[in-house]
N, C-alpha and C. Protein backbone atom coordinates (compact mmCIF):
# COMPACT_ATOMS: atom_id res chain seq x y z
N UNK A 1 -29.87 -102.02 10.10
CA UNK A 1 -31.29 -101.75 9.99
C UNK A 1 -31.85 -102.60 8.86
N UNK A 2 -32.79 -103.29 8.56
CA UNK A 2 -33.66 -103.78 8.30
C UNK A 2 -34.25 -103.29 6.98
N UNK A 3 -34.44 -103.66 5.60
CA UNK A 3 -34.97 -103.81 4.71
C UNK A 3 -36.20 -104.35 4.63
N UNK A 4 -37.53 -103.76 4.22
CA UNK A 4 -38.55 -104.70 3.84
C UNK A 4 -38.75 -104.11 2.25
N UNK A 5 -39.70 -105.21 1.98
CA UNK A 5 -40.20 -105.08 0.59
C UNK A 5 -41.64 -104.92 0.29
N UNK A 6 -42.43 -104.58 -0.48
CA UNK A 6 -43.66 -105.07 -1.10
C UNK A 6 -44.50 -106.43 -0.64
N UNK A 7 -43.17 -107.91 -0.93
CA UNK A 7 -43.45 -108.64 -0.70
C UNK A 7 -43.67 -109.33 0.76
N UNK A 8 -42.59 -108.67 1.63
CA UNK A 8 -42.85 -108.85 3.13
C UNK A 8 -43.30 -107.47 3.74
N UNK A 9 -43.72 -106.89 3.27
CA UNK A 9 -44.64 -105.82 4.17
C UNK A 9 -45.54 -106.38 5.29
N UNK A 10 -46.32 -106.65 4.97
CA UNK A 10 -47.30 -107.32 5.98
C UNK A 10 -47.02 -108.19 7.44
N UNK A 11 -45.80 -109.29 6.78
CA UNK A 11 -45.43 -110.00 7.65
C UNK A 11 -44.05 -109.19 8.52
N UNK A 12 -43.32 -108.57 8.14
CA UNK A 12 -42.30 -107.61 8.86
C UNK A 12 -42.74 -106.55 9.45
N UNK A 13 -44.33 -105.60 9.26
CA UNK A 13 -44.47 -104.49 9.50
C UNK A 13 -45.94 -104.69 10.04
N UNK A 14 -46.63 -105.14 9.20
CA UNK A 14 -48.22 -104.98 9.83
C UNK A 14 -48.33 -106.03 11.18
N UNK A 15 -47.45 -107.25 10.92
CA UNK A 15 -47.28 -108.54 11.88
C UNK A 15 -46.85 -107.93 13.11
N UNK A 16 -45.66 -107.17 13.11
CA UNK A 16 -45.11 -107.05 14.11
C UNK A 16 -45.22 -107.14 15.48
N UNK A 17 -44.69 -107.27 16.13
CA UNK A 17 -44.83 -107.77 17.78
C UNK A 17 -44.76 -106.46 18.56
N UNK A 18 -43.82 -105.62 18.06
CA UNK A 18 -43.48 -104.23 18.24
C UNK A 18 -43.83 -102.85 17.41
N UNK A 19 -44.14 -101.88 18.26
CA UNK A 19 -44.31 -101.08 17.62
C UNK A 19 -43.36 -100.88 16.13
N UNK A 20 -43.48 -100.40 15.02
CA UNK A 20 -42.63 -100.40 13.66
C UNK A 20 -42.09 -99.04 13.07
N UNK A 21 -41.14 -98.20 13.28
CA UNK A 21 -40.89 -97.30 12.65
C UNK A 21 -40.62 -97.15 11.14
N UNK A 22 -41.13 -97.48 10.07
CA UNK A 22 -41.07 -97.38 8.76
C UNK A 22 -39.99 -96.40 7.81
N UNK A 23 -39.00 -96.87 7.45
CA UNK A 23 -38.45 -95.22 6.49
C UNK A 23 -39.05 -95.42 5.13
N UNK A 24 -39.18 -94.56 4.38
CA UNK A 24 -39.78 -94.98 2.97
C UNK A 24 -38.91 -93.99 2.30
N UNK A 25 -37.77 -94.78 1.91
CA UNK A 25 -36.52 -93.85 1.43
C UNK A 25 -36.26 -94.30 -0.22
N UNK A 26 -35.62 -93.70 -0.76
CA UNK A 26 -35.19 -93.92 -2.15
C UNK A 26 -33.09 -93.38 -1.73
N UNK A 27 -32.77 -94.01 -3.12
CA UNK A 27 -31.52 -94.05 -3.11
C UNK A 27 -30.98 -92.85 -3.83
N UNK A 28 -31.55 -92.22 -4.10
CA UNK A 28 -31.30 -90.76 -4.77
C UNK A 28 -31.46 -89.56 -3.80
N UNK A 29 -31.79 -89.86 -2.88
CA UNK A 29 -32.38 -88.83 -2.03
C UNK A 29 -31.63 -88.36 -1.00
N UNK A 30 -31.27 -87.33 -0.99
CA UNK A 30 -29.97 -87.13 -0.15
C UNK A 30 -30.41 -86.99 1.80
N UNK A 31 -31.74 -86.45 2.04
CA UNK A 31 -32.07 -86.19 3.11
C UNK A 31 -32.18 -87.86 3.73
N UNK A 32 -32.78 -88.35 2.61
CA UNK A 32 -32.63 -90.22 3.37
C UNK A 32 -31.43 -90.64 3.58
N UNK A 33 -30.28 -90.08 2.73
CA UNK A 33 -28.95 -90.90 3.11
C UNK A 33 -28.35 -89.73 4.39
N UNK A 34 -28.98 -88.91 5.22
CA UNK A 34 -28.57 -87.56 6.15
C UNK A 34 -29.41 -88.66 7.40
N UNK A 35 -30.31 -89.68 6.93
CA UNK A 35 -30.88 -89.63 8.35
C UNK A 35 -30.57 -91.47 8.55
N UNK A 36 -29.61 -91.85 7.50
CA UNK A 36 -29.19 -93.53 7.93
C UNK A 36 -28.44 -93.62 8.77
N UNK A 37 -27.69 -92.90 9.50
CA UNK A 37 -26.69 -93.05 10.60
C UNK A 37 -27.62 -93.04 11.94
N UNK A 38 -28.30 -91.77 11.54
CA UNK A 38 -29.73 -91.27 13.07
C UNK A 38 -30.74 -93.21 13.23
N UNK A 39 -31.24 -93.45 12.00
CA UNK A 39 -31.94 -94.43 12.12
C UNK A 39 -31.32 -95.70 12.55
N UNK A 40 -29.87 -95.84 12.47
CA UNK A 40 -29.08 -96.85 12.67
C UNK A 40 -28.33 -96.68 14.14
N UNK A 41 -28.31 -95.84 14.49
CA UNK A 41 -28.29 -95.85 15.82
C UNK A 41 -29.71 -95.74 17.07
N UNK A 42 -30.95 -95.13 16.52
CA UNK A 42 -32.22 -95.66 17.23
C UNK A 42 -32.50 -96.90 17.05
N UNK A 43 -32.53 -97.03 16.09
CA UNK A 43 -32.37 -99.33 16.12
C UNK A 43 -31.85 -99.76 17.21
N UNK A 44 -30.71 -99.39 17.20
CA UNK A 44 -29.57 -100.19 17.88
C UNK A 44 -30.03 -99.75 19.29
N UNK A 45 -30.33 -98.72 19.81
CA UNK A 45 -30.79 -98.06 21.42
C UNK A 45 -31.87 -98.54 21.97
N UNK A 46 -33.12 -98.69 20.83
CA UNK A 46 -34.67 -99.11 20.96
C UNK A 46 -34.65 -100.30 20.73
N UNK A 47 -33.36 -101.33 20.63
CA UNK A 47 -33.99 -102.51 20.19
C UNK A 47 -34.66 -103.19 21.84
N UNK A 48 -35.78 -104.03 20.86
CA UNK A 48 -36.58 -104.55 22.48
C UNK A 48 -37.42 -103.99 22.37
N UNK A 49 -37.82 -102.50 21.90
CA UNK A 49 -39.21 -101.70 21.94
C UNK A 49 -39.65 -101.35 20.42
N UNK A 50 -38.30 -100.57 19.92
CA UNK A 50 -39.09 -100.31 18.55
C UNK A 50 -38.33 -101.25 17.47
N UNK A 51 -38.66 -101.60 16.44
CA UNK A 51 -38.51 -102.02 15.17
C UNK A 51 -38.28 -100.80 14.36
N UNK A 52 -37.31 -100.78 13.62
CA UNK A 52 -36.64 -99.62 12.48
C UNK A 52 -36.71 -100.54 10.94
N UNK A 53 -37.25 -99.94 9.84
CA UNK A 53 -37.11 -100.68 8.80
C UNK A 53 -37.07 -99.57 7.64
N UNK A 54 -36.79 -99.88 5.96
CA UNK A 54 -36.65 -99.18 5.50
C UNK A 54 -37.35 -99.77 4.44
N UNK A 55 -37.95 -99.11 3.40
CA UNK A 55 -38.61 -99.79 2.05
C UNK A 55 -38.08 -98.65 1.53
N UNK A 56 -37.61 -99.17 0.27
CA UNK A 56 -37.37 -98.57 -0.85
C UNK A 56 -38.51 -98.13 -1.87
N UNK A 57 -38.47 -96.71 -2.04
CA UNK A 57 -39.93 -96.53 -2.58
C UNK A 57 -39.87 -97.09 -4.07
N UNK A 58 -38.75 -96.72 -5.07
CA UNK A 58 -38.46 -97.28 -6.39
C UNK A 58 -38.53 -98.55 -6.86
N UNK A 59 -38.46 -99.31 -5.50
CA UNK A 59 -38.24 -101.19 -5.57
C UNK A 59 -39.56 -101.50 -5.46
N UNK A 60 -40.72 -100.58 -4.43
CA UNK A 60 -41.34 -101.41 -3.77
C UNK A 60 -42.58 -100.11 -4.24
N UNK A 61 -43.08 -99.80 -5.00
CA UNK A 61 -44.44 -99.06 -5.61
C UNK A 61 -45.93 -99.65 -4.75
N UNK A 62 -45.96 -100.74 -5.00
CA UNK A 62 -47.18 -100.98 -4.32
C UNK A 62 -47.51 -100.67 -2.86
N UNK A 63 -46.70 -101.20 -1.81
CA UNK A 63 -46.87 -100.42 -0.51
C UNK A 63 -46.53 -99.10 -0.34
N UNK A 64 -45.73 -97.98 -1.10
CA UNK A 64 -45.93 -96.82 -1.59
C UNK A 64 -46.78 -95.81 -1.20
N UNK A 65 -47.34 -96.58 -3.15
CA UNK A 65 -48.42 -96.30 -3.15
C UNK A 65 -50.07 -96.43 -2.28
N UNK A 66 -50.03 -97.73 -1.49
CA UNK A 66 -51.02 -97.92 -0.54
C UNK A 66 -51.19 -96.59 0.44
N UNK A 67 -49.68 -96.21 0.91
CA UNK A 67 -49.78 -95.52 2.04
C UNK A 67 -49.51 -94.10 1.65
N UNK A 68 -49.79 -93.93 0.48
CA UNK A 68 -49.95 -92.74 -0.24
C UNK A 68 -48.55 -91.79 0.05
N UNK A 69 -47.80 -92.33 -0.29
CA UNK A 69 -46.14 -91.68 0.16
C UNK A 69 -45.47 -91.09 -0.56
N UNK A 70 -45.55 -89.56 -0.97
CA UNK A 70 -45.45 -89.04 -2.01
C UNK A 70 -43.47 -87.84 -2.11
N UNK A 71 -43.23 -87.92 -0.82
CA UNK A 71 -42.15 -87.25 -0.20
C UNK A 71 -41.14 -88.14 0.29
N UNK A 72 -39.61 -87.85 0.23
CA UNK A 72 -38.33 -88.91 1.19
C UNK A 72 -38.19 -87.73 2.10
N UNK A 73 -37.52 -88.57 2.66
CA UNK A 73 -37.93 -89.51 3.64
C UNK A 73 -39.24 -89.47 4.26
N UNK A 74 -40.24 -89.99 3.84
CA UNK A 74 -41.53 -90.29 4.81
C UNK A 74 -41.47 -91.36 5.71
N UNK A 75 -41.44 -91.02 7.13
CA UNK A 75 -41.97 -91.75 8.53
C UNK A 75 -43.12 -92.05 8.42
N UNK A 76 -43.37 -93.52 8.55
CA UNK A 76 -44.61 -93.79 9.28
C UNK A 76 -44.61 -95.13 10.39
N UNK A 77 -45.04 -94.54 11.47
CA UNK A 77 -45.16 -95.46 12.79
C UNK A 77 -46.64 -96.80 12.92
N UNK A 78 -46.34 -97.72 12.94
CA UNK A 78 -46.87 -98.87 12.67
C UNK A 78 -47.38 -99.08 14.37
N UNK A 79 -48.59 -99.39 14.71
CA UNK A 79 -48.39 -99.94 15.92
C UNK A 79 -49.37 -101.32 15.91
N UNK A 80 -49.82 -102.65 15.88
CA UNK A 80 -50.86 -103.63 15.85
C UNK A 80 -51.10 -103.31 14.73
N UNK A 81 -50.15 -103.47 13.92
CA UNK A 81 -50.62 -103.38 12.46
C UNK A 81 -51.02 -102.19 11.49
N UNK A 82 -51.77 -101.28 12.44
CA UNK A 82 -51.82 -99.58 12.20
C UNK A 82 -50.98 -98.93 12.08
N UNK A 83 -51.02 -97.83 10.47
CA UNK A 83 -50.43 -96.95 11.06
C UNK A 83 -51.05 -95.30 12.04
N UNK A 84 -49.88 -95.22 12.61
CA UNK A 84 -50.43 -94.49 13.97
C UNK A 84 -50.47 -93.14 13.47
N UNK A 85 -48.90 -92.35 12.61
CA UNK A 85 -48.80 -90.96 12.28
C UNK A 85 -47.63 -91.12 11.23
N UNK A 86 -47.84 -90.24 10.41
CA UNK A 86 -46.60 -89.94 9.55
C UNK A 86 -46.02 -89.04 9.66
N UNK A 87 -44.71 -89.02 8.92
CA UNK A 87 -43.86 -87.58 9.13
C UNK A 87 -43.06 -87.50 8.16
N UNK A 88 -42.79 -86.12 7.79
CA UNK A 88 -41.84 -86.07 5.98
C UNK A 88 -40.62 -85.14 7.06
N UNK A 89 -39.59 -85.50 6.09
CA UNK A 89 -38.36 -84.97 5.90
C UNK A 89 -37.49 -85.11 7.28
N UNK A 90 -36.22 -85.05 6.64
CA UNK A 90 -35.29 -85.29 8.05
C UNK A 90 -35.30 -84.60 9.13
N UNK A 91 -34.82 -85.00 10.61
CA UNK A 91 -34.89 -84.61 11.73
C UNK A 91 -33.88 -85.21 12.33
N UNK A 92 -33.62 -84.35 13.45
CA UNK A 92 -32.47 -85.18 14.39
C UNK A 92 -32.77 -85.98 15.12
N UNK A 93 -32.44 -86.84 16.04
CA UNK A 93 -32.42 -88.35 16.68
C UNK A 93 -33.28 -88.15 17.74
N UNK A 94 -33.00 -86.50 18.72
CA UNK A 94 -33.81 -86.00 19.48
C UNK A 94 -35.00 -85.88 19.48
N UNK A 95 -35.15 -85.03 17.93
CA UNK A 95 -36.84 -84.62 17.54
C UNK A 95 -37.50 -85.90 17.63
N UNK A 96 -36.82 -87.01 16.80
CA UNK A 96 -37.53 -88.16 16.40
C UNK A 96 -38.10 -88.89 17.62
N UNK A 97 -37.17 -88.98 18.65
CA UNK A 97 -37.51 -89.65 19.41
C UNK A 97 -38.69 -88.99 20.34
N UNK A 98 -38.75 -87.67 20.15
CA UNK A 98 -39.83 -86.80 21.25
C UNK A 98 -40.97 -87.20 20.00
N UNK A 99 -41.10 -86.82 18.92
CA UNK A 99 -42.07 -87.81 18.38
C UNK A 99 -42.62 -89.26 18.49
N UNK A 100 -41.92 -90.06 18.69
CA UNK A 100 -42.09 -91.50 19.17
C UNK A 100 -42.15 -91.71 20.69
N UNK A 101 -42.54 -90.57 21.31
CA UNK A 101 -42.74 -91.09 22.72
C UNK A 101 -43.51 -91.79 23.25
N UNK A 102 -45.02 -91.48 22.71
CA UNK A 102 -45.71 -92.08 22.96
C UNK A 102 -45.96 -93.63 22.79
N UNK A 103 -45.26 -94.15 21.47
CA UNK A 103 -45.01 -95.40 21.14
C UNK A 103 -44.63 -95.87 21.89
N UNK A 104 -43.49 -95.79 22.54
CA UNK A 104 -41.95 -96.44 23.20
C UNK A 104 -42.90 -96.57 24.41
């Protein structure tokens, strides 16, 4: 899965060709390290439709802060550059994906 930064936000996430599933995780956070296996296998299933990426909130403050991201793991779904909906805290692969239906 995919790393962005501050500095490539725009061009990895707002650019995108595909819809963008966003994680906005920190490395302390135990529910973000409960949902890297779930996110690393929807990558791998959705590739072709969705984009999976992760920003580090500690590294990367400014896009963060833009998207007012105050909780880990916060979801947010990117679609033409928009984001579409957010979502806090972990879930299983199932939930996630009945959330992202409409995207896909």
């Amino acid at each position: 899965m995919a790393e962005v930064t501050d500095a490539d936000f725009a061009a990895e996430v707002i650019g995108a060709e595909l819809p963008v599933l966003v994680e906005f995780t920190a490395d302390w956070c135990p529910p973000c390290r409960q949902m890297a296996p779930v996110l690393s296998a929807l990558a791998a299933e959705e590739a072709g439709r969705l984009k999976v990426v992760q920003l580090n909130v500690d590294a990367n403050p400014d896009t963060t802060h833009a998207y007012k991201v105050l909780s880990m793991p916060t979801f947010m779904v990117f679609r033409d550059g928009e984001p579409l909906r957010s979502m806090v805290g972990a879930r299983p692969k199932r939930r996630l994906l009945e959330e992202l239906a409409d995207v896909l």
